[in-house]
Structure formats: C-alpha cells, structure tokens
Protein backbone atom coordinates (compact mmCIF):
# COMPACT_ATOMS: atom_id res chain seq x y z
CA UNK A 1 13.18 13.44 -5.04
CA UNK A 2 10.23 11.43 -6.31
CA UNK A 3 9.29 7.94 -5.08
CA UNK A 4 10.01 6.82 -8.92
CA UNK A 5 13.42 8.14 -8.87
CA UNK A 6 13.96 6.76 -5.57
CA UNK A 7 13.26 3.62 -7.00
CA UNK A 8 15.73 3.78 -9.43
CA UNK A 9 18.77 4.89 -7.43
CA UNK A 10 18.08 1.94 -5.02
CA UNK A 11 17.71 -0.36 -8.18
CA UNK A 12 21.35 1.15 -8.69
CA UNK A 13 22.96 0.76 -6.05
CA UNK A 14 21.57 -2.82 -5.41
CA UNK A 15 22.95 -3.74 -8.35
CA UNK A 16 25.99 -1.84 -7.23
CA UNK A 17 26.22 -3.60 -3.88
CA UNK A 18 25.65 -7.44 -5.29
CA UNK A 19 22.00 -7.74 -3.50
CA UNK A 20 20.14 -9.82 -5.87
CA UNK A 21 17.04 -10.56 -3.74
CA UNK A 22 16.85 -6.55 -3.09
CA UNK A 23 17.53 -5.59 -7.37
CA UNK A 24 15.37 -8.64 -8.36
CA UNK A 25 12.03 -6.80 -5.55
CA UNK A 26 12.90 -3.53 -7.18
CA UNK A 27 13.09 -4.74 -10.94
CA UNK A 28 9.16 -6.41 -10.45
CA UNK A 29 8.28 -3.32 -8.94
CA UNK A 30 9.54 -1.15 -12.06
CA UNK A 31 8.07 -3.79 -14.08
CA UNK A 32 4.87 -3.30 -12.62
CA UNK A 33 5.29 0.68 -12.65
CA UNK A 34 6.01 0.57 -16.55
CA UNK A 35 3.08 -2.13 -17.22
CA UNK A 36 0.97 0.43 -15.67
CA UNK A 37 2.33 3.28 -16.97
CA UNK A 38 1.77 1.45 -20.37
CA UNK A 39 -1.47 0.06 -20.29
CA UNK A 40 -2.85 3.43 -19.29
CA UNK A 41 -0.18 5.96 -21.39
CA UNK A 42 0.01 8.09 -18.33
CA UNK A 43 2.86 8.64 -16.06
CA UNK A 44 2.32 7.61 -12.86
CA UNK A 45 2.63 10.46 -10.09
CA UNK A 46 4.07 9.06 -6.55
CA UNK A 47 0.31 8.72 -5.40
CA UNK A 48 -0.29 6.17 -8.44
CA UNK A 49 3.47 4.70 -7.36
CA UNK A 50 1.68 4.22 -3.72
CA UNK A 51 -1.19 2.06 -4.89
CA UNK A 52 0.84 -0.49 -7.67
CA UNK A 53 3.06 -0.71 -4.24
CA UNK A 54 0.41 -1.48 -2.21
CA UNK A 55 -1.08 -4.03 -4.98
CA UNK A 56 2.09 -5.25 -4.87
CA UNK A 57 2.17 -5.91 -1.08
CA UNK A 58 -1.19 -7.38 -0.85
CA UNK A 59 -0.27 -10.46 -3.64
CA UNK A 60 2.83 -10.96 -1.37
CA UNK A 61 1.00 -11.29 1.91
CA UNK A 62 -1.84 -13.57 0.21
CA UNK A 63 0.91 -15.62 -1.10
CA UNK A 64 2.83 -15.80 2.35
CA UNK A 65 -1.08 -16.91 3.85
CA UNK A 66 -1.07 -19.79 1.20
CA UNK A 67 2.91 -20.89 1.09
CA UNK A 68 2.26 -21.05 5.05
CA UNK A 69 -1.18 -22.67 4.95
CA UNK A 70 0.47 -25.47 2.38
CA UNK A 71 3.51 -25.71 4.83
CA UNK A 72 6.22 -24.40 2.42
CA UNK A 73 8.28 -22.02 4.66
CA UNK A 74 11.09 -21.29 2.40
CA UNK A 75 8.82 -19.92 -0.30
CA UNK A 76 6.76 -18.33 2.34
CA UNK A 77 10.48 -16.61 3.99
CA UNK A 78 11.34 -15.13 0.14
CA UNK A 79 7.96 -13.50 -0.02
CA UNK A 80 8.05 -11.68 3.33
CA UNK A 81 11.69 -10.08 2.34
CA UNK A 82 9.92 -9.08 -0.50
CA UNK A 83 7.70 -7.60 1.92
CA UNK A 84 10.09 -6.01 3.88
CA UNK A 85 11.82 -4.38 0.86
CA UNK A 86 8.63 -3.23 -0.84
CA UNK A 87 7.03 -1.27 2.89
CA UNK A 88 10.55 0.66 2.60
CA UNK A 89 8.91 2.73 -0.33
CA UNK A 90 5.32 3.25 1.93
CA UNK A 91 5.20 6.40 3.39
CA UNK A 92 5.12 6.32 7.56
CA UNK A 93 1.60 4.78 8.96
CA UNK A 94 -0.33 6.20 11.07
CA UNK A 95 -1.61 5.54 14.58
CA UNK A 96 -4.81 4.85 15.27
CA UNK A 97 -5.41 7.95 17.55
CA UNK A 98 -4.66 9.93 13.80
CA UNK A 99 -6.62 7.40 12.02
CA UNK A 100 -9.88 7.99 14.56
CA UNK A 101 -9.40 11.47 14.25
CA UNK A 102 -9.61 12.24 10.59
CA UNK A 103 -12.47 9.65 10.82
CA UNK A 104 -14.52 11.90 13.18
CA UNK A 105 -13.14 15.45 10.94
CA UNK A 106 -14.20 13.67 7.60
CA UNK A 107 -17.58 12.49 9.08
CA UNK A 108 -18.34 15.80 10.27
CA UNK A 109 -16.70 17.22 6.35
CA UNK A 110 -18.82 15.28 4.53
CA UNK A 111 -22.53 15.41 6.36
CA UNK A 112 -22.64 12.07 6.86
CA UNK A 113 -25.52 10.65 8.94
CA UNK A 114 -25.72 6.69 8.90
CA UNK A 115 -24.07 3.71 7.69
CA UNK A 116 -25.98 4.29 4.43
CA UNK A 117 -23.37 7.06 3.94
CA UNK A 118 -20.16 5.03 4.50
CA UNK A 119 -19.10 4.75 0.83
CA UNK A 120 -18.91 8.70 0.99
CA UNK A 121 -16.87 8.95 3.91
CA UNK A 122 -14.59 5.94 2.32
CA UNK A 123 -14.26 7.70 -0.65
CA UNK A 124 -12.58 10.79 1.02
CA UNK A 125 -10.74 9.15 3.27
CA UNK A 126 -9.09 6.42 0.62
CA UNK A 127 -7.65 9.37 -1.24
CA UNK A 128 -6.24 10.73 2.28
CA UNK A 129 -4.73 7.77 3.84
CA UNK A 130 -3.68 6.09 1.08
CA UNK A 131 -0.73 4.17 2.12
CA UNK A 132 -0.42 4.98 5.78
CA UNK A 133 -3.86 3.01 6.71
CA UNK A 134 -5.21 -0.53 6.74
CA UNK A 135 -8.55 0.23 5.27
CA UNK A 136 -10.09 -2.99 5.93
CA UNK A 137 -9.76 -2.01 9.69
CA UNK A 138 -10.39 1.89 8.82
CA UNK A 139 -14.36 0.36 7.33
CA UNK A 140 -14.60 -1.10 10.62
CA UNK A 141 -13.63 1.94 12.48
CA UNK A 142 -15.84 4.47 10.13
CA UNK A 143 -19.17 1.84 10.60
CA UNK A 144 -18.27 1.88 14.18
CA UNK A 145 -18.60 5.51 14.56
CA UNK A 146 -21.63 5.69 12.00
CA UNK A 147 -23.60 3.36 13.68
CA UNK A 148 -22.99 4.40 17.20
C-alpha cells in the first residue's frame, strides 16, 4: 500500500472514530500533498510524500521552539501532537552505527578526498536517508570523517 493511500484510510477512519485533532493533522497534510502535487502537475511518489512530511515536521518543531520561547504551552502541546501524528507516516530511523556506516561506504563510493567534497557525499546520501536521518547532525558526522 502506498504512503498516499495510507494517508487516506487513516483520514477515514479518523473521521470514522470522532478524532478531530488526528483528521484535522491528516487533512493539512493532504492539503499540502495536493498543493504540491498542483503547483508542480506531477504526482507525488512516496519519496516526494517523505519530504512535504518532513517540511511539514520541521514548521511544527520551529513553531513548538517559539510557542515555548514566548511561554504559550497550550499552543506549544497542539503542535507536538501534531508532531506525534505526522512521525507515524516517517519510515523507521536509523541508528547512528547505520548512519556512520553508509557515511564511510558513500565516502569511499564517491572518491571523496576533503571537506571540499562534502556537497558530493551530501548529495548521495540525502537521496538515501531521506527520512530516517537528521541531516543537520549527518553534515557534522560526514565533515567529521572528511576532515579527520
């Protein structure tokens, strides 16, 4: 079953069920699959899915850092369910013993030699861990390794 249709048999049975915090996450995130699928006139594969999610989940945690930072809690609470609901459609994460090691496999792929090739080793690896990874902390890792 696709991520998309996924989607829309949990839209379903939220609706079904009476959860209105749960339909009202999933209707923003169709909203936001459609404006996508709209602005471009593609249709978005589960990869493509992966990334307005992860869009999606950055805005929330920015707005949690700035509901907290300006002391309102209860707006600050409704954005981490959001949260919560939204990681149920990222696929597993990984560890960072499987993060390292695809590191060290795609350095040794790609030929890199320095830091000065870091956006080549990014490149790969964005398409690879999309999702399952952190890649703030995955740059740190990759200069890390390139530099030492």
């Amino acid at each position: 079953m696709s991520l998309k249709q996924k989607i829309t048999d949990d839209m379903k049975a939220a609706m079904r069920s009476g959860d209105i915090k749960r339909r009202d996450t999933i209707r923003l995130l169709q909203a936001a699959i459609k404006q996508r699928e709209v602005d471009e006139r593609i249709v978005l594969d589960d990869a493509a899915i992966i990334i307005v999610i992860e869009k999606m989940l950055k805005q929330r945690k920015d707005s949690i850092a700035q509901y907290e930072a300006a002391r309102r809690m209860d707006l600050a609470d409704i954005e981490k369910g959001e949260v919560s609901i939204l990681m149920d459609y990222m696929p597993q994460p990984l560890n960072d013993a499987e993060i390292t090691a695809l590191i060290t496999e795609t350095i040794v792929a790609s030929g890199a030699q320095g830091v000065r090739d870091m956006g080549k080793v990014m490149s790969i690896l964005k398409l690879k861990l999309a999702g399952r990874a952190d890649m703030a902390k995955v740059s740190v890792l990759i200069k890390e390794k390139l530099s030492g």
